[in-house]
N, C-alpha and C. Protein backbone atom coordinates (compact mmCIF):
# COMPACT_ATOMS: atom_id res chain seq x y z
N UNK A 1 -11.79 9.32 8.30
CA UNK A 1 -12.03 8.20 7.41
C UNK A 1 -11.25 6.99 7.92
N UNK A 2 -11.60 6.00 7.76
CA UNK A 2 -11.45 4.60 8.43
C UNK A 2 -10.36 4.57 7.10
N UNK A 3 -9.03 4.14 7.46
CA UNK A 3 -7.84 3.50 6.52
C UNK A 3 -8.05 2.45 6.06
N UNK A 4 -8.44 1.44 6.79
CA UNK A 4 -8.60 0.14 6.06
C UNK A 4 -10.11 -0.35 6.69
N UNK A 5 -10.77 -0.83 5.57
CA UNK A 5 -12.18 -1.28 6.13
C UNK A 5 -11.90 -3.21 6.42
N UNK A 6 -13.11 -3.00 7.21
CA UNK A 6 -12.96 -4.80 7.16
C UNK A 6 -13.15 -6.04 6.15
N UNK A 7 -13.80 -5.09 5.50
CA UNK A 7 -13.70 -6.12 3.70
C UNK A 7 -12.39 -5.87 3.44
N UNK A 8 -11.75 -4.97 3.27
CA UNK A 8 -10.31 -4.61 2.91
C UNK A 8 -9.01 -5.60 3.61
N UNK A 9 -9.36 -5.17 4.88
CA UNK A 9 -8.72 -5.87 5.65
C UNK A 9 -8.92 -7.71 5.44
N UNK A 10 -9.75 -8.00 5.16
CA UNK A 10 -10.12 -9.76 4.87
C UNK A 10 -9.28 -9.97 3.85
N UNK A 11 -10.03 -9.21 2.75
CA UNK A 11 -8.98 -9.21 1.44
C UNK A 11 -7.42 -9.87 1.72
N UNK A 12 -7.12 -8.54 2.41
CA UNK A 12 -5.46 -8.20 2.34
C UNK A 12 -5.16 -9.86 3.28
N UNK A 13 -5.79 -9.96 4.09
CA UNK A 13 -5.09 -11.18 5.30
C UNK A 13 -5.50 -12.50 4.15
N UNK A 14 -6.37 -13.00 3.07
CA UNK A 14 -6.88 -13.56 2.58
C UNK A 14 -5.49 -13.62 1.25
N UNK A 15 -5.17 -12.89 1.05
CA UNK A 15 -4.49 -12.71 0.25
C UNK A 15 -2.75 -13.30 0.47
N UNK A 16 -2.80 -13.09 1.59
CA UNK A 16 -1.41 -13.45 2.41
C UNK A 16 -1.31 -15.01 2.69
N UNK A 17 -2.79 -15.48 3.36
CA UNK A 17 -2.83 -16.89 3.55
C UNK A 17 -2.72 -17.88 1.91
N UNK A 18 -3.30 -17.47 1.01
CA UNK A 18 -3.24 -17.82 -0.31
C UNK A 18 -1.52 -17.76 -0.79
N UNK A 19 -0.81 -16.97 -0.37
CA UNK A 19 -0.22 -16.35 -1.01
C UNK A 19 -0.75 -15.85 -2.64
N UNK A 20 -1.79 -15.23 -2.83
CA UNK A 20 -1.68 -14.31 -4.06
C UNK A 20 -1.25 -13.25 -3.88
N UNK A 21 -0.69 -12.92 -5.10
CA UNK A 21 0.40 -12.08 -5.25
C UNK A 21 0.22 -11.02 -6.37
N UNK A 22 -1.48 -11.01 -6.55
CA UNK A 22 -1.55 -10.51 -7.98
C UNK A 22 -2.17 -9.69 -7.47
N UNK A 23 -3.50 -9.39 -6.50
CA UNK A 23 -4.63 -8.62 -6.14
C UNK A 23 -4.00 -7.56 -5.30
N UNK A 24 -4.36 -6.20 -5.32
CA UNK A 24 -4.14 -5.02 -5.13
C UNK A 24 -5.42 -4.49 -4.52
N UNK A 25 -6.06 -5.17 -3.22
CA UNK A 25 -7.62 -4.22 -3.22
C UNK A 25 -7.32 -2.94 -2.31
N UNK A 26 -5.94 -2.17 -1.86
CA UNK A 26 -5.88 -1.30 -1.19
C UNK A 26 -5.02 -0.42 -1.97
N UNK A 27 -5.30 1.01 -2.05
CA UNK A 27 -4.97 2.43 -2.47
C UNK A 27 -3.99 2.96 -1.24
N UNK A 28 -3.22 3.68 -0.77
CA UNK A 28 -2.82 4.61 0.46
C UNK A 28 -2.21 5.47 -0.58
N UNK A 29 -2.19 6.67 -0.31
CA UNK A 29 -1.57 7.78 -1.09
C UNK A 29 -1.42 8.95 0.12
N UNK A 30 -0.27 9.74 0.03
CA UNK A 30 -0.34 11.39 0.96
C UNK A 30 -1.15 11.96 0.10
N UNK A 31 -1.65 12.82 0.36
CA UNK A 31 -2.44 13.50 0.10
C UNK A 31 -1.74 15.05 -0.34
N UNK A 32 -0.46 14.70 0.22
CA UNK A 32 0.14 16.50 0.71
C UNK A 32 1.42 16.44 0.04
N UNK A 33 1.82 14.69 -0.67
CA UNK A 33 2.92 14.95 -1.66
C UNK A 33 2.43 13.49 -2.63
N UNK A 34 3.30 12.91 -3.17
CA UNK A 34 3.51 12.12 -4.34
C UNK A 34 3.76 10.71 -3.87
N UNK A 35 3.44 10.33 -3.03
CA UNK A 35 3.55 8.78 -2.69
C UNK A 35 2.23 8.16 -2.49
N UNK A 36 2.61 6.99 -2.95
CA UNK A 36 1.27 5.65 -3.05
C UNK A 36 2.04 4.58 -3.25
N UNK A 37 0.98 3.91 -2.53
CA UNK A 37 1.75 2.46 -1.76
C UNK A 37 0.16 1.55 -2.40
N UNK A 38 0.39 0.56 -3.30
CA UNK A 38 -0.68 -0.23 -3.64
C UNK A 38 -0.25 -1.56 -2.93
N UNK A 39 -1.31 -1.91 -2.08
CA UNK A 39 -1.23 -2.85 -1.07
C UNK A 39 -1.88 -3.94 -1.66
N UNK A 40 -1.30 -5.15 -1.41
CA UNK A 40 -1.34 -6.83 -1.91
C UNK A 40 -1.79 -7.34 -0.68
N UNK A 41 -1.44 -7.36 0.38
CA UNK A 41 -1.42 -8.04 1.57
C UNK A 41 -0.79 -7.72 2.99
N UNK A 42 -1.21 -8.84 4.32
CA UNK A 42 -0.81 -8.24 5.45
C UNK A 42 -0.75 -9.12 6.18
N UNK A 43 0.86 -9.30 6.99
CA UNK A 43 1.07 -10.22 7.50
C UNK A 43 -0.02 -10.41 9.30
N UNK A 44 -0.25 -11.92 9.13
CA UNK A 44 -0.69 -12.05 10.91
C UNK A 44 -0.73 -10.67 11.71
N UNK A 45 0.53 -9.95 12.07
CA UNK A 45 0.78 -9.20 12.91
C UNK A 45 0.21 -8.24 13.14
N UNK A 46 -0.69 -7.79 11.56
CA UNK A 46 -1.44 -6.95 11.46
C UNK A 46 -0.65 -5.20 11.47
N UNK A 47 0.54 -4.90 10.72
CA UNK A 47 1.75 -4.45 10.54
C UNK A 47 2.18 -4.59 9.10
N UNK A 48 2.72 -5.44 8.77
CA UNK A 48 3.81 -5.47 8.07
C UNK A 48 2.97 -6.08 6.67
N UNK A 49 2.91 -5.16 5.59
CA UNK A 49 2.03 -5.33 4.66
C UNK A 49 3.03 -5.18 3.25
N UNK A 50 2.75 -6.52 1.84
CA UNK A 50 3.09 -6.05 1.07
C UNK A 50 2.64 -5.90 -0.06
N UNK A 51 3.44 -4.76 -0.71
CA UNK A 51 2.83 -4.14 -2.30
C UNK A 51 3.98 -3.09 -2.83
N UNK A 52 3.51 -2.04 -3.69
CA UNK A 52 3.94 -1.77 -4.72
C UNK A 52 4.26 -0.14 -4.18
N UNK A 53 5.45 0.44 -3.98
CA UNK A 53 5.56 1.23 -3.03
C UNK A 53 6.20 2.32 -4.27
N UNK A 54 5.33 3.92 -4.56
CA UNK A 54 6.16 4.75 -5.30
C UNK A 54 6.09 6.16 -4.39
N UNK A 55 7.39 6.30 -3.99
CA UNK A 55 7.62 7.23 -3.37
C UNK A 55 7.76 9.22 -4.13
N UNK A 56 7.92 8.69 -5.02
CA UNK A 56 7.45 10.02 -6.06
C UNK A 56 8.67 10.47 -6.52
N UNK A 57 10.01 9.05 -6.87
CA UNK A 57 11.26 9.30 -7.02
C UNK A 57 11.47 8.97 -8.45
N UNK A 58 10.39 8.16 -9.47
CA UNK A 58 10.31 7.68 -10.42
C UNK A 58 10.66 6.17 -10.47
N UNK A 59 10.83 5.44 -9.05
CA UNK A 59 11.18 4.21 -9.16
C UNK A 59 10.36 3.77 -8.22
N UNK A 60 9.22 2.39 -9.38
CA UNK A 60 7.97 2.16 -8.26
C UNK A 60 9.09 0.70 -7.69
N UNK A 61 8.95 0.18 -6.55
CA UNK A 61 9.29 -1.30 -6.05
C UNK A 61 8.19 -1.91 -5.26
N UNK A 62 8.68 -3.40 -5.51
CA UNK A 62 7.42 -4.36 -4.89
C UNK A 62 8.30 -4.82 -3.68
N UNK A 63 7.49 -4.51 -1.65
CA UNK A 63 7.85 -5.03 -1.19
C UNK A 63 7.47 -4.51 -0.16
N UNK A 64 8.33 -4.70 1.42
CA UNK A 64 7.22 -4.47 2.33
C UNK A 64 6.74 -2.65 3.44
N UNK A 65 5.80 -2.87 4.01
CA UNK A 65 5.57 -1.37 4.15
C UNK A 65 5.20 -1.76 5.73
N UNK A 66 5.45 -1.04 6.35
CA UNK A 66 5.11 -1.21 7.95
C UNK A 66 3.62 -0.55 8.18
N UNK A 67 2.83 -0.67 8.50
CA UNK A 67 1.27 0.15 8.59
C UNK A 67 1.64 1.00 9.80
N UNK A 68 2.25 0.64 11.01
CA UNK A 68 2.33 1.34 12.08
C UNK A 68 3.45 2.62 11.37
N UNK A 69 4.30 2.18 10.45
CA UNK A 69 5.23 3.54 10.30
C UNK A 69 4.42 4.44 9.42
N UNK A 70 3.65 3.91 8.96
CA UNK A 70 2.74 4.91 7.85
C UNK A 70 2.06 5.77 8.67
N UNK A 71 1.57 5.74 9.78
CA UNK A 71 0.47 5.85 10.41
C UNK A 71 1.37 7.11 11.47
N UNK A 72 2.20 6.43 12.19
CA UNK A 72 3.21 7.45 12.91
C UNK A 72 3.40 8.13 12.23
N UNK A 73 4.25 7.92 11.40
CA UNK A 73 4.60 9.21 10.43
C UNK A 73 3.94 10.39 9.81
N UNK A 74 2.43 9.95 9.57
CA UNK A 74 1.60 11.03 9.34
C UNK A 74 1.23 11.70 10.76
N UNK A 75 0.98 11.36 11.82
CA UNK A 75 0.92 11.78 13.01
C UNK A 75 1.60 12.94 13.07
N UNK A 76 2.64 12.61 13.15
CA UNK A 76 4.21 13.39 13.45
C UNK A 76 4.16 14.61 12.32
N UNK A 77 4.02 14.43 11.36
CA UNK A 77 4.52 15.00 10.02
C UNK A 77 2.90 16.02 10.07
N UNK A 78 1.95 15.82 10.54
CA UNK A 78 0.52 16.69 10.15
C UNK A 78 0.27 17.04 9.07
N UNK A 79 0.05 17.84 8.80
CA UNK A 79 -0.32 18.23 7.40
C UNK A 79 0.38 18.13 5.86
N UNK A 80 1.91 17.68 6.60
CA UNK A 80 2.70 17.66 5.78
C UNK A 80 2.84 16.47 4.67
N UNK A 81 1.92 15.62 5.91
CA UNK A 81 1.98 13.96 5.50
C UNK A 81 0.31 13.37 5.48
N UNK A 82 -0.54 13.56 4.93
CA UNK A 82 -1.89 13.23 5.05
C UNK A 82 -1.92 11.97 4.42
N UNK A 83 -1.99 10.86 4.87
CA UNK A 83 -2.36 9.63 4.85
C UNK A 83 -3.48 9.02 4.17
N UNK A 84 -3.95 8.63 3.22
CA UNK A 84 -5.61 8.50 3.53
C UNK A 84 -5.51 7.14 2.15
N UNK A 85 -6.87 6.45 2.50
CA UNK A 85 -7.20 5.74 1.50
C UNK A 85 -8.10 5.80 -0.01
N UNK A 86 -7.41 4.99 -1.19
CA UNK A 86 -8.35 6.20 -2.33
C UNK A 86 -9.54 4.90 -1.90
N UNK A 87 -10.59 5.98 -1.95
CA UNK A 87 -12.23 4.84 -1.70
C UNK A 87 -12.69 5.06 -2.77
N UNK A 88 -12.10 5.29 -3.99
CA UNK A 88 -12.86 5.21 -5.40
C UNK A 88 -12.02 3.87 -5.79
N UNK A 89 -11.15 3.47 -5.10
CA UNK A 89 -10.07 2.35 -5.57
C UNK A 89 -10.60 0.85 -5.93
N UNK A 90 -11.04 0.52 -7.05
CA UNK A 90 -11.80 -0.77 -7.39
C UNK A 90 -10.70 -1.84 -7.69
N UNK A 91 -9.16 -1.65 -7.18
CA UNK A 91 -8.44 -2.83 -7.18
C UNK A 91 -7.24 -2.86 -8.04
N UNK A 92 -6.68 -3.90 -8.44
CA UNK A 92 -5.70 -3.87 -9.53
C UNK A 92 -5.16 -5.27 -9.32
N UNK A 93 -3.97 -5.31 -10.32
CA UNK A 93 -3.44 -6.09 -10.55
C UNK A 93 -1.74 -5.65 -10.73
N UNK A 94 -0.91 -6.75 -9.89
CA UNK A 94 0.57 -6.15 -9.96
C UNK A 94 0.74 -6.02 -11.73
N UNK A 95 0.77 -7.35 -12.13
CA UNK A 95 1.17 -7.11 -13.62
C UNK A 95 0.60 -6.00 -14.35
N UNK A 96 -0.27 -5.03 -14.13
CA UNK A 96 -0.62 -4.17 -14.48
C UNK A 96 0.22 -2.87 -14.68
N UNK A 97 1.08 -2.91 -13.36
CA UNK A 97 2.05 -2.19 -12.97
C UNK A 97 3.82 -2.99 -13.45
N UNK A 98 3.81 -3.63 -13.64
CA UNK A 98 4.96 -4.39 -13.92
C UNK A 98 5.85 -3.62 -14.43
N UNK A 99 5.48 -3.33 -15.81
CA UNK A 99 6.26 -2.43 -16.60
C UNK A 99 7.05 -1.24 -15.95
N UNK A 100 6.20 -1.01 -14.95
CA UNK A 100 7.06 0.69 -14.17
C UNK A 100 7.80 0.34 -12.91
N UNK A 101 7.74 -1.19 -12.50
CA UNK A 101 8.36 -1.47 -11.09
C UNK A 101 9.85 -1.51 -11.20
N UNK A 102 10.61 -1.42 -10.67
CA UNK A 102 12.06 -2.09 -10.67
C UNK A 102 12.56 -2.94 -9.52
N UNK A 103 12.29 -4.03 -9.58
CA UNK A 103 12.31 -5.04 -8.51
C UNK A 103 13.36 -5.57 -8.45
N UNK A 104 14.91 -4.81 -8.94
CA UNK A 104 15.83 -4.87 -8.39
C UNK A 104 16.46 -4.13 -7.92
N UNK A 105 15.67 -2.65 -7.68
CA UNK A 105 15.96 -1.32 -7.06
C UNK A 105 16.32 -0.27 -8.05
N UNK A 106 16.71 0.77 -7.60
CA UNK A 106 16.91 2.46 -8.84
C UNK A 106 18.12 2.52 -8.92
């Protein structure tokens, strides 16, 4: 399965040039534990992407995620770490999530 499609990908770079800060059109979740990363945007570099990162510790934070470390890391990790995008994912909104973030850390 393709991680990020090219509508996705427009989105996210579209989103960065705007700076909006509200739109969420990307899902990433393991598959093989408890983390999801709701993606806002992606810098130029095509790398360094940000959003709403819950590692499955009970403390969600807003901020940035490397795509290449996501990507290695499932490599490395195999089965342990399954990567994938939710494609039922019709979007969101940060303030949606607000209430559960702690955007001054745990």
């Amino acid at each position: 399965m393709l991680l990020i499609t090219k509508a996705i990908m427009t989105k996210l770079q579209n989103n960065f040039k705007t700076q909006n800060n509200e739109d969420l059109p990307l899902k990433l979740f393991n598959a093989s534990g408890g983390q999801t990363w709701l993606i806002n945007s992606i810098e130029p570099d095509g790398d360094i992407m940000w959003g709403l990162a819950d590692l499955g510790f009970g403390c969600v934070e807003f901020g940035t995620i490397s795509l290449k470390e996501l990507t290695d890391t499932a490599e490395k990790m195999g089965f342990r770490f399954m990567l994938e995008r939710d494609r039922w994912w019709k979007g969101g909104k940060v303030a949606d999530y607000s209430g559960k973030t702690n955007l001054a850390g745990c």
